[in-house]
N, C-alpha and C. Protein backbone atom coordinates (compact mmCIF):
# COMPACT_ATOMS: atom_id res chain seq x y z
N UNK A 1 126.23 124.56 86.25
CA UNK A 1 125.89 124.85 87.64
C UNK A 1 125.73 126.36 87.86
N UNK A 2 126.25 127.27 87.37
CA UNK A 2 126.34 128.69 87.32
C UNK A 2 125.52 129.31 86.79
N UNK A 3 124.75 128.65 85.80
CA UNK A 3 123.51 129.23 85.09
C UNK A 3 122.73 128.69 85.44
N UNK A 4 122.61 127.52 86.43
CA UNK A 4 121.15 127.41 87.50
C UNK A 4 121.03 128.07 88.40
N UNK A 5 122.33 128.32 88.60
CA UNK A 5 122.32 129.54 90.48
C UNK A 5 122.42 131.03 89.63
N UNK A 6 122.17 131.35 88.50
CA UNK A 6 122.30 132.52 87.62
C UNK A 6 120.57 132.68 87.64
N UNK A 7 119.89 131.52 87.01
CA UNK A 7 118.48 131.04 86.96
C UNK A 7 117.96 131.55 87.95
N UNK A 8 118.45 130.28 89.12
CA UNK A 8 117.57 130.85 90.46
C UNK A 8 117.79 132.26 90.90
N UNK A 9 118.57 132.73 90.79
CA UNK A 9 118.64 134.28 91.45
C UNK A 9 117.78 135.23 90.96
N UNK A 10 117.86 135.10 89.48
CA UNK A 10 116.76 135.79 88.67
C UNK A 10 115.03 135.96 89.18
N UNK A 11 114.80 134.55 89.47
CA UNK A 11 113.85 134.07 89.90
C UNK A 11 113.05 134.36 91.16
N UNK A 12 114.18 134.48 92.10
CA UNK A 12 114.21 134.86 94.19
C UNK A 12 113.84 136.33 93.43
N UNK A 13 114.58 137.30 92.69
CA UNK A 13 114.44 138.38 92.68
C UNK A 13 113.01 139.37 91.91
N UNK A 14 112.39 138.17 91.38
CA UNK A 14 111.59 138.71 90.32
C UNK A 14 110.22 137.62 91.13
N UNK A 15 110.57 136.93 91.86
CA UNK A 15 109.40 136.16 92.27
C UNK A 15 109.65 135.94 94.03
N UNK A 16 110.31 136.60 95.01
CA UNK A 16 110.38 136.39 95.97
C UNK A 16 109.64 135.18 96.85
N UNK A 17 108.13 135.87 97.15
CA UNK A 17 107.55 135.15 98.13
C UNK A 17 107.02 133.47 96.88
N UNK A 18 107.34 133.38 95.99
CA UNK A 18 106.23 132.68 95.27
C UNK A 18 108.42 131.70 95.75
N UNK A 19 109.10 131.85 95.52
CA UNK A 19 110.51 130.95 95.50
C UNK A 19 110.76 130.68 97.20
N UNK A 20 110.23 131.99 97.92
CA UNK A 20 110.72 131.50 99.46
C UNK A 20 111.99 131.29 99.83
N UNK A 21 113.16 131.28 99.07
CA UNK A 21 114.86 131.22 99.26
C UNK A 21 115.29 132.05 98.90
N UNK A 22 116.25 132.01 99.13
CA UNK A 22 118.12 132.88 98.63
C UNK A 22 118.34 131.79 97.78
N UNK A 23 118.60 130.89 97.75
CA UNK A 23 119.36 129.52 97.50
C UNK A 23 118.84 128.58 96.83
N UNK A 24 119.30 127.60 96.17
CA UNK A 24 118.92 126.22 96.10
C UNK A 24 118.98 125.23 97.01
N UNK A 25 118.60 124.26 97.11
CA UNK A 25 119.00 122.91 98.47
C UNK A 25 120.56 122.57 98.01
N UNK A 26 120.46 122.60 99.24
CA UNK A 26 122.01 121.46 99.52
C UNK A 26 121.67 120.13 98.68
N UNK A 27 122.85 119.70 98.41
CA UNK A 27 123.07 118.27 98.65
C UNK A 27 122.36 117.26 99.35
N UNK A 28 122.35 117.64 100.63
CA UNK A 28 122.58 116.93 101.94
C UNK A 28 120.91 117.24 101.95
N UNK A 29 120.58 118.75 102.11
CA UNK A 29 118.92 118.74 102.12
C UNK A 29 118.12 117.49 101.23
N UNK A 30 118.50 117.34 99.66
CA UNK A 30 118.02 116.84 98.83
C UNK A 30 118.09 115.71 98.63
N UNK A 31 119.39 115.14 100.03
CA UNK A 31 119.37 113.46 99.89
C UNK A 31 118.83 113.29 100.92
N UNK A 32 118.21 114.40 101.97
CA UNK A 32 117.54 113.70 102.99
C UNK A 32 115.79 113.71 103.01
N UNK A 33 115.47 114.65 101.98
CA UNK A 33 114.03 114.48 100.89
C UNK A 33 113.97 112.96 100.40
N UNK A 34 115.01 112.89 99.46
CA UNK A 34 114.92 111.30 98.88
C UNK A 34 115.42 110.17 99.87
N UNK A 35 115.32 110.16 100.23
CA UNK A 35 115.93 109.10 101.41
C UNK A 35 114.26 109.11 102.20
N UNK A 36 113.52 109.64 102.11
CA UNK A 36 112.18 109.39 102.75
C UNK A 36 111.49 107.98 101.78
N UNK A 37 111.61 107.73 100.51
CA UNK A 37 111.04 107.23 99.57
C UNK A 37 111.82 105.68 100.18
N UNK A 38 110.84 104.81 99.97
CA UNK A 38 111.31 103.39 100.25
C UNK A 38 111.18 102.62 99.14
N UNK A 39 111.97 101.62 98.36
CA UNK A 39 111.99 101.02 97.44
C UNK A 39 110.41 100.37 97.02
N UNK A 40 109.96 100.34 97.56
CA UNK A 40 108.87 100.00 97.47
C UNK A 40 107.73 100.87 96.61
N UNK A 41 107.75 102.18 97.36
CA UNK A 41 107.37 103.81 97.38
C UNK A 41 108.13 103.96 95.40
N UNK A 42 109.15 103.60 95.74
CA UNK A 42 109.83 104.21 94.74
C UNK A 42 109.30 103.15 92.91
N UNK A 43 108.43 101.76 93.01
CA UNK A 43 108.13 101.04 92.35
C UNK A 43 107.20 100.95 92.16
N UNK A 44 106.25 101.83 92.74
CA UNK A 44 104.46 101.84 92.70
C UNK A 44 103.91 102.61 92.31
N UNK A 45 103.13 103.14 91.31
CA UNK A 45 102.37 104.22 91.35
C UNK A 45 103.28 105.33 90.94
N UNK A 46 103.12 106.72 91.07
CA UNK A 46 103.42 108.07 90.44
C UNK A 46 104.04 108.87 91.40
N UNK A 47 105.41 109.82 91.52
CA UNK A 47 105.97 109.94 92.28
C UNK A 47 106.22 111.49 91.86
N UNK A 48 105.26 112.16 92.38
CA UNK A 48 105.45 113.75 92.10
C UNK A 48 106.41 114.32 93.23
N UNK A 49 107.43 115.52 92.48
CA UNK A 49 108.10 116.57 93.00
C UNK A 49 107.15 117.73 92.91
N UNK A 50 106.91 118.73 93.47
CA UNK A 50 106.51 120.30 93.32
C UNK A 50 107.73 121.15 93.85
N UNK A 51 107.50 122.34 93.17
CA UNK A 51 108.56 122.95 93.37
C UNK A 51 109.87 122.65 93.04
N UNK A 52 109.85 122.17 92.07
CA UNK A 52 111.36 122.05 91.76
C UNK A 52 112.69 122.85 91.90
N UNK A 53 111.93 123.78 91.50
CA UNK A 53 113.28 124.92 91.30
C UNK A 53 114.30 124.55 89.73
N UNK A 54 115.67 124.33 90.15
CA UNK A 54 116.71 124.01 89.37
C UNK A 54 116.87 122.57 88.99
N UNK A 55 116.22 121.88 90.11
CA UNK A 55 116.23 120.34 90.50
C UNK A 55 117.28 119.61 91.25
N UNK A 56 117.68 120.31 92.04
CA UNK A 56 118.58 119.34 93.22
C UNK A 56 118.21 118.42 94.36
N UNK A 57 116.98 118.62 94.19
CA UNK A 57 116.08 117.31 95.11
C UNK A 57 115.50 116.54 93.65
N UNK A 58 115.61 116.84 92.39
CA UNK A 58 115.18 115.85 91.12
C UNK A 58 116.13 115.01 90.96
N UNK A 59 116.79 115.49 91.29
CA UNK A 59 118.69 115.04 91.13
C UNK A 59 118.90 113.75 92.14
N UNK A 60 118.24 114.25 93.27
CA UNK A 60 118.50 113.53 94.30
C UNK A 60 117.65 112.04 94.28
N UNK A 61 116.31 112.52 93.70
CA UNK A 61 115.32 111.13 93.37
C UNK A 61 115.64 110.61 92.55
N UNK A 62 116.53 110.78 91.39
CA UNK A 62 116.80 109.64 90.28
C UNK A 62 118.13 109.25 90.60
N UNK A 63 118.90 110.28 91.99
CA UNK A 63 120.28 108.96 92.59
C UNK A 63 119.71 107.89 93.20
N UNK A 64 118.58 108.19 94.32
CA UNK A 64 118.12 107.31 94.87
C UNK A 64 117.52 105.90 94.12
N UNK A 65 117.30 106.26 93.09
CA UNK A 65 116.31 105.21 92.36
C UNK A 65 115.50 105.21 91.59
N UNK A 66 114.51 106.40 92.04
CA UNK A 66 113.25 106.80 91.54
C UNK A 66 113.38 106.79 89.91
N UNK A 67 112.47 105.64 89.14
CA UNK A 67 112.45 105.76 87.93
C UNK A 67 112.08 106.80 87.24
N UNK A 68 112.64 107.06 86.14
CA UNK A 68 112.40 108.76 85.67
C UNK A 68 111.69 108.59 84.69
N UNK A 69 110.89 106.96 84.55
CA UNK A 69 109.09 107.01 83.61
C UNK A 69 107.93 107.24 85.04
N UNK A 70 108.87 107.38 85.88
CA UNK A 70 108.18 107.41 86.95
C UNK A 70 107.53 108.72 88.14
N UNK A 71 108.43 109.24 87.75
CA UNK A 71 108.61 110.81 88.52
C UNK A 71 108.04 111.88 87.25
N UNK A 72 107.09 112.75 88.06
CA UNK A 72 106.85 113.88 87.26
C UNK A 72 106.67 115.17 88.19
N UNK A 73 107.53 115.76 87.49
CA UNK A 73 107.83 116.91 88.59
C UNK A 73 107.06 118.65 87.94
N UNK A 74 106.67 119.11 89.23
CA UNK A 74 105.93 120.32 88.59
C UNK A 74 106.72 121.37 89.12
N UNK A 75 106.37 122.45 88.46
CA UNK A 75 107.37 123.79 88.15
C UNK A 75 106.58 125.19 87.54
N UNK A 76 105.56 125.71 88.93
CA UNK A 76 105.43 126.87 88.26
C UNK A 76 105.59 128.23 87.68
N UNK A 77 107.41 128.09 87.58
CA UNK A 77 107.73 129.16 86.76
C UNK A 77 108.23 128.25 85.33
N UNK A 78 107.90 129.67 84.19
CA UNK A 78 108.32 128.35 83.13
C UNK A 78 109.60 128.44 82.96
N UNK A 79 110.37 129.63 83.06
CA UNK A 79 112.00 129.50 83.22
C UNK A 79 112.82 128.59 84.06
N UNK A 80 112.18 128.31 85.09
CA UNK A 80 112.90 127.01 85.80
C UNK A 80 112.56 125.55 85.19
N UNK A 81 111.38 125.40 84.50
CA UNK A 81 110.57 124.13 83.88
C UNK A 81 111.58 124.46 82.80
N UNK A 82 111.58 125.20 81.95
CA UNK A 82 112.55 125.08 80.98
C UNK A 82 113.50 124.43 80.91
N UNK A 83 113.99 125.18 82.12
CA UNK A 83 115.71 124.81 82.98
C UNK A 83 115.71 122.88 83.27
N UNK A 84 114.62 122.95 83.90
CA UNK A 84 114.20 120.95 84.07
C UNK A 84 114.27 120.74 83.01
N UNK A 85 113.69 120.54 81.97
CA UNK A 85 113.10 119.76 81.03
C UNK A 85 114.84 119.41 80.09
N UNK A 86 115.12 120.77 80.04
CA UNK A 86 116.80 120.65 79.46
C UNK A 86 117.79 119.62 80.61
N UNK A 87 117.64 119.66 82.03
CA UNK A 87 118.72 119.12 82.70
C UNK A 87 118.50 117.28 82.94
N UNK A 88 116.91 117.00 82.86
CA UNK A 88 116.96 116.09 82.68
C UNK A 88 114.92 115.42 81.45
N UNK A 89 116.16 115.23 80.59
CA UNK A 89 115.56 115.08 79.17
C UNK A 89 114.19 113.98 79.21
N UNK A 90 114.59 113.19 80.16
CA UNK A 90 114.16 112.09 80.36
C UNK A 90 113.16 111.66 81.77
N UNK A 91 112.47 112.89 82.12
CA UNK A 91 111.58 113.16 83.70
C UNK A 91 110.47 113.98 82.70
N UNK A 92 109.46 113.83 83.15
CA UNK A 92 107.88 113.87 82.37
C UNK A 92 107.97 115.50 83.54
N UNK A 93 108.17 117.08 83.04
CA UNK A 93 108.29 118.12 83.38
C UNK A 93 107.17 118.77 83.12
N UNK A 94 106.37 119.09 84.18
CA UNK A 94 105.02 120.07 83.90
C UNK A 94 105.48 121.36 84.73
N UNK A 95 104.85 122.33 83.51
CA UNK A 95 104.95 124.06 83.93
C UNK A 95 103.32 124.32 84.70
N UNK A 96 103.20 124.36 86.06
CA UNK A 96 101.91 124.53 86.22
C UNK A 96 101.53 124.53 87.92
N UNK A 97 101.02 125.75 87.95
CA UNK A 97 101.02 125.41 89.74
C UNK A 97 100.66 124.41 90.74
N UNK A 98 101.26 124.01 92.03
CA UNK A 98 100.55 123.14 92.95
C UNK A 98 99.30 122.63 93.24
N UNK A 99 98.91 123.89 93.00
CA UNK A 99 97.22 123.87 93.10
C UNK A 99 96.71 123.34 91.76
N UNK A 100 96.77 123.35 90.75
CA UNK A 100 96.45 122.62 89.99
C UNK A 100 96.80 120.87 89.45
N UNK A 101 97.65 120.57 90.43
CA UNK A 101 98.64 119.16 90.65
C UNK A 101 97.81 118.18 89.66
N UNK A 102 96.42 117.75 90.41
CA UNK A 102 95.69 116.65 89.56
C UNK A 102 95.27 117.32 87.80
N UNK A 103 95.03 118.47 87.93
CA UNK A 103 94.53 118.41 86.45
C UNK A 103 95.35 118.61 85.36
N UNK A 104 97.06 118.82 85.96
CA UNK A 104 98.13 118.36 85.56
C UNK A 104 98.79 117.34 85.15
N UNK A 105 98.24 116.44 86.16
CA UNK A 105 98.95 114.89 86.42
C UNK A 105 98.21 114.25 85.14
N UNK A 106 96.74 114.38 84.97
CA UNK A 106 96.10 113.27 84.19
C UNK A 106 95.44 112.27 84.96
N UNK A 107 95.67 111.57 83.45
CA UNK A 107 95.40 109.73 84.24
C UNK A 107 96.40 109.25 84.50
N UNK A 108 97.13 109.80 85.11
CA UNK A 108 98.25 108.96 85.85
C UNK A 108 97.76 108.19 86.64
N UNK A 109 99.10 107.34 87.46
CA UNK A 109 98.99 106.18 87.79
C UNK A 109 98.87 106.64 89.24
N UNK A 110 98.64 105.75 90.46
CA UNK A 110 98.09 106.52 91.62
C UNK A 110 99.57 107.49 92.02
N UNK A 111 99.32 108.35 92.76
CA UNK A 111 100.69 108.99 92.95
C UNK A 111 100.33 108.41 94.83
N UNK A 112 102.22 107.90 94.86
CA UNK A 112 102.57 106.84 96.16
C UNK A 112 103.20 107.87 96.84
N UNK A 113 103.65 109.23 96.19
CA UNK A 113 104.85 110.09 97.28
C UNK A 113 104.31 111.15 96.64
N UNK A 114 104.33 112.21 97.08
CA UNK A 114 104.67 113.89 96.59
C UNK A 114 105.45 114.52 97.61
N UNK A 115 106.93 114.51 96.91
CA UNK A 115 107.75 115.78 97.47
C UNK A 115 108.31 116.93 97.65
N UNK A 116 107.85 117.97 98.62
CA UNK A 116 107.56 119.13 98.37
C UNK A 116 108.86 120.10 98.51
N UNK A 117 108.84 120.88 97.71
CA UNK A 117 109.79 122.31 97.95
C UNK A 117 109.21 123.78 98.15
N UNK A 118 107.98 123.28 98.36
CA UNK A 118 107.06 124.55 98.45
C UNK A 118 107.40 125.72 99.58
N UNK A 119 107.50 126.99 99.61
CA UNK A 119 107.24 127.64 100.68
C UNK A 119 106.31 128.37 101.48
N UNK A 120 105.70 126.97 102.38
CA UNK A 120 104.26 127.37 102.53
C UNK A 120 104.36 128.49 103.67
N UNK A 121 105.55 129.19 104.48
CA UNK A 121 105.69 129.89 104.77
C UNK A 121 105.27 131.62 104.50
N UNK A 122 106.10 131.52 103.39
CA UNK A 122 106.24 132.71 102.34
C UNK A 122 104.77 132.86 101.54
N UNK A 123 104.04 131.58 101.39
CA UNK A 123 102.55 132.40 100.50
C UNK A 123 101.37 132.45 101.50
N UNK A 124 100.57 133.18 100.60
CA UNK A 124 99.43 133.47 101.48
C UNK A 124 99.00 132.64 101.90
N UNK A 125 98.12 132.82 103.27
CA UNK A 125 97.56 131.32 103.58
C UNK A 125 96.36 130.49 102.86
N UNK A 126 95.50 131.53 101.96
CA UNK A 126 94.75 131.16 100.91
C UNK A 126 94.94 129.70 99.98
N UNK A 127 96.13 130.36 99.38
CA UNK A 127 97.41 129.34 98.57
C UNK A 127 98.02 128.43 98.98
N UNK A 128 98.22 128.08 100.61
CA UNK A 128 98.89 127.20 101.12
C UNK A 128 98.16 125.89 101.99
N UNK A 129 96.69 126.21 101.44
CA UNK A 129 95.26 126.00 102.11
C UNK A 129 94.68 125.28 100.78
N UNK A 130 94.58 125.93 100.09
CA UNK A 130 94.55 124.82 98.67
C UNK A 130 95.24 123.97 97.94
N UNK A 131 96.87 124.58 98.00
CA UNK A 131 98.16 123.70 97.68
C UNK A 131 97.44 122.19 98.57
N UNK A 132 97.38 122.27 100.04
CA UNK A 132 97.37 121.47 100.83
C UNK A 132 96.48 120.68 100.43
N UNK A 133 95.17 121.23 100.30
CA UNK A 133 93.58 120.39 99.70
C UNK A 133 93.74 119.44 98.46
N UNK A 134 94.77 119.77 97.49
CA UNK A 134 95.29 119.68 96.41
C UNK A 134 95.88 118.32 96.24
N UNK A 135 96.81 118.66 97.69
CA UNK A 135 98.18 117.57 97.46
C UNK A 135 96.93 116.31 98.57
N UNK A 136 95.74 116.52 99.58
CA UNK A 136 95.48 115.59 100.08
C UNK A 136 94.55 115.20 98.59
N UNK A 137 93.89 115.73 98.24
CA UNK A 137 93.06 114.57 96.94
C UNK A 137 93.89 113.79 95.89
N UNK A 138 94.96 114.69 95.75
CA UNK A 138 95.75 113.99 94.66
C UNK A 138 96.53 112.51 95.29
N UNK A 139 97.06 112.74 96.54
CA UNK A 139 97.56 111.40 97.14
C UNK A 139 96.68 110.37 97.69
N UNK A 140 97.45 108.97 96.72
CA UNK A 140 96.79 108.00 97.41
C UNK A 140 96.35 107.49 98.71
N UNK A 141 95.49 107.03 99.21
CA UNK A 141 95.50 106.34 100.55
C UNK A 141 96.92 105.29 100.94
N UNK A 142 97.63 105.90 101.91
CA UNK A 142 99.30 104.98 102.39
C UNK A 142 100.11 105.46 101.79
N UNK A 143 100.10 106.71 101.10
CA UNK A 143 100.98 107.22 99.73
C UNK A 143 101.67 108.51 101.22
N UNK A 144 102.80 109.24 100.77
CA UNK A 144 103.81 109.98 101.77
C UNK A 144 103.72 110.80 101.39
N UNK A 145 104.13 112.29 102.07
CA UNK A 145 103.93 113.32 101.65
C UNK A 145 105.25 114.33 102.42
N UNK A 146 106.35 114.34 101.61
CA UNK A 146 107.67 115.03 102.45
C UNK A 146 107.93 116.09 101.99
N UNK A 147 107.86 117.04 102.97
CA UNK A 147 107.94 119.01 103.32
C UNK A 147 109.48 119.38 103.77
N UNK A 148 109.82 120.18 103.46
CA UNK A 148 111.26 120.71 103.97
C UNK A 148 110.74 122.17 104.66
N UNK A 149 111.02 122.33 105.84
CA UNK A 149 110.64 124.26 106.01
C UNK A 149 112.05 124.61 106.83
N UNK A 150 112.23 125.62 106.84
CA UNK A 150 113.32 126.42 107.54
C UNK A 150 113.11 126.72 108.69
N UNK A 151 111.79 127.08 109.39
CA UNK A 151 111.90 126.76 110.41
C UNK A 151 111.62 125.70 111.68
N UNK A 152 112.55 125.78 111.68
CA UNK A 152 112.96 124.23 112.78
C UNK A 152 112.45 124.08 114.48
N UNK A 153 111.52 124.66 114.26
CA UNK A 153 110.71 124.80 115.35
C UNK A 153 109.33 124.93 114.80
N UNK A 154 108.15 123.82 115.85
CA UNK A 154 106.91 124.69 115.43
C UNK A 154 106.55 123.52 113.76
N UNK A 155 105.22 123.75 113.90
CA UNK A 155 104.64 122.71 112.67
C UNK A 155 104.39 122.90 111.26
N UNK A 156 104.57 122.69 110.38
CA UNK A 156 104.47 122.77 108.97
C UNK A 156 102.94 123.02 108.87
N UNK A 157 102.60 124.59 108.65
CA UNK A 157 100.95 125.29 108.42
C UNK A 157 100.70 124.15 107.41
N UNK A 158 99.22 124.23 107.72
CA UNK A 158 98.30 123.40 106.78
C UNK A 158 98.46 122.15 106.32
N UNK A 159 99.07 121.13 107.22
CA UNK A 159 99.26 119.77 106.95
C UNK A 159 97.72 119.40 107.26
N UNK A 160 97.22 118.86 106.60
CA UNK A 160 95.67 117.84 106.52
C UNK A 160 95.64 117.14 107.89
N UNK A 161 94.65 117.69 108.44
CA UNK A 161 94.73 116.64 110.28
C UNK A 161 94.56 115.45 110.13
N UNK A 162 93.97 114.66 109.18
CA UNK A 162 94.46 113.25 109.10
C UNK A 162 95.85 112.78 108.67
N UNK A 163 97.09 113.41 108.30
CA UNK A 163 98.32 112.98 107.58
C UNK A 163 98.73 112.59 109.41
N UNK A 164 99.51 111.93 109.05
CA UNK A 164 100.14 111.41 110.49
C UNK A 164 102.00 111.26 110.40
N UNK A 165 102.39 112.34 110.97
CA UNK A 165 103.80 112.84 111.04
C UNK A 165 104.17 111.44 111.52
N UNK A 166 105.48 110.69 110.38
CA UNK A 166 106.03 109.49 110.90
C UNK A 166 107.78 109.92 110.63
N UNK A 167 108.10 111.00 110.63
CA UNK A 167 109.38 111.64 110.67
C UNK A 167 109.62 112.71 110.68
N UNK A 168 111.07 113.46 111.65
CA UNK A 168 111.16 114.50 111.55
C UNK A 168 112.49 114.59 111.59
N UNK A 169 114.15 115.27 110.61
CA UNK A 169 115.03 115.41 110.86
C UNK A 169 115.41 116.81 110.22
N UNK A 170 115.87 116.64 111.09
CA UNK A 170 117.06 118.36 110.97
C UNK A 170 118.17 117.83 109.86
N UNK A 171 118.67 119.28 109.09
CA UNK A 171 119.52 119.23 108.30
C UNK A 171 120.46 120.32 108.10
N UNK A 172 121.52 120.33 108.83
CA UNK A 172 122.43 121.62 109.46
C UNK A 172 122.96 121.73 108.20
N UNK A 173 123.34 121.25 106.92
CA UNK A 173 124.49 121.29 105.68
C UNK A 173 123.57 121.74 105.01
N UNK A 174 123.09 123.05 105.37
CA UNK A 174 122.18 123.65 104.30
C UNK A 174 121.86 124.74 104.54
N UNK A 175 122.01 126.00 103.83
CA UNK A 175 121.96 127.23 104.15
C UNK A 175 120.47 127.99 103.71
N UNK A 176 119.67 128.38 104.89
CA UNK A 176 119.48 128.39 106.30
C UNK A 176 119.92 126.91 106.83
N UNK A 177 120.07 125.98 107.87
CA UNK A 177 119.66 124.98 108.08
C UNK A 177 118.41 124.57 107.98
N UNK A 178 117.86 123.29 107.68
CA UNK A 178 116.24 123.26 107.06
C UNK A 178 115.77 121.78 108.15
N UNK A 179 114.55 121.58 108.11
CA UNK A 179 113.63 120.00 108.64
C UNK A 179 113.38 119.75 107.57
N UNK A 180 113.54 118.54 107.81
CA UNK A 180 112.49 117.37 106.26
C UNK A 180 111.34 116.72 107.52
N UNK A 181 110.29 116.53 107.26
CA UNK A 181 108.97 116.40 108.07
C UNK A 181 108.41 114.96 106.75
N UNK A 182 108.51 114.33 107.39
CA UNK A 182 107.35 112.89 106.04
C UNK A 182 106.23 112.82 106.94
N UNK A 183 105.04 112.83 106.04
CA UNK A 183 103.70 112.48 107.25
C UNK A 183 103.78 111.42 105.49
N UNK A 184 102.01 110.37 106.14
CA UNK A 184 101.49 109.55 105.74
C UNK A 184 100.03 109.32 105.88
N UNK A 185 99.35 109.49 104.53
CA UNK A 185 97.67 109.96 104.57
C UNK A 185 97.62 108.44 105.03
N UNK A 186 96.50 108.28 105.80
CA UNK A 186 96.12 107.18 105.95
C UNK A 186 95.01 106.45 104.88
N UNK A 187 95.02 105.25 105.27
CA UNK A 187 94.18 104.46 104.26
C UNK A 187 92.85 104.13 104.90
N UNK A 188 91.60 103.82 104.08
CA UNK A 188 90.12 104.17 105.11
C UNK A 188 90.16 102.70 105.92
N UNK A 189 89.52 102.93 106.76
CA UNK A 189 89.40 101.77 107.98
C UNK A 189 88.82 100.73 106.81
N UNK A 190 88.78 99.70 107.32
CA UNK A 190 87.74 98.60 106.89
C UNK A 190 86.65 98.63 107.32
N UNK A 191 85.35 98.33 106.76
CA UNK A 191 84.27 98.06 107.54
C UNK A 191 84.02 96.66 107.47
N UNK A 192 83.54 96.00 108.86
CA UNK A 192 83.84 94.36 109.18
C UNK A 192 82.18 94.61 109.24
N UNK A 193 81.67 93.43 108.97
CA UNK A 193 79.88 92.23 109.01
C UNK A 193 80.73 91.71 109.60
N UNK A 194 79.38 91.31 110.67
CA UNK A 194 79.57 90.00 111.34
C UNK A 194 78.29 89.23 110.70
């Protein structure tokens, strides 16, 4: 535990705006990320993390359930991917930015969730404008898409105007206190013949 919060510090200090924290997530932050995923969510398709960090929201998806042939989590520093790949042996760990998500992923299987640790705050809006473009092509149609930001007021920049916010909770056991926000891309209308 001391040489992940040894890790991350290194990291805040040598990569500020690209980490966006002091800290790692709480507990409590990282079970209220996974707690968005519904058993269902959690049995279908491809279940990307970004931003990992140390992995205390990775931690949190394989308490919840989330199969770990199932979850592939991205990490674009390689000292923290390192840090993953060692903490859990057994989660498919890519070193490689947000913005590159799909040509990362492969032929994977459709991805049903992507959950974010990003700080779309802290980067340019360039970067947080393509992250976004990124994460809407890569997610399936009905597939979720859950954001954590610090500030608790006011809307998560660059959510895709079709995602449709179907949750919003506060999370005081976490230093800053943080929101978890789940929206849900929609799926295309039908077209009906008569």
């Amino acid at each position: 535990m001391f040489e992940q919060q040894l890790l991350m510090l290194k990291e805040i200090i040598h990569n500020p705006r690209d980490m966006g924290t002091f800290a790692s997530s709480s507990r409590a932050l990282a079970g209220e990320m996974a707690s968005a995923l519904s058993p269902r969510t959690m049995k279908n398709g491809t279940l990307v993390e970004v931003g990992a960090g140390t992995g205390p929201v990775t931690a949190a998806l394989l308490e919840r359930g989330v199969p770990s042939d199932r979850l592939v989590v991205i990490e674009k520093s390689p000292a923290l991917a390192e840090c993953l790949m060692r903490r859990f042996p057994n989660v498919n760990v890519r070193c490689c930015g947000a913005e590159e998500m799909s040509s990362c992923l492969g032929a994977a299987p459709p991805v049903t969730a992507i959950i974010s640790s990003l700080p779309f705050r802290s980067l340019p809006k360039s970067v947080s404008i393509g992250i976004m473009e990124e994460v809407e092509r890569t997610l399936a149609p009905g597939g979720i898409f859950v954001q954590f930001t610090y500030a608790l007021i006011g809307e998560i920049p660059c959510i895709p105007a079709a995602f449709r916010k179907v949750r919003s909770r506060l999370v005081f056991l976490n230093f800053p206190p943080a929101k978890v926000e789940v929206f849900v891309k929609p799926k295309p209308r039908r077209a009906y013949v008569d």
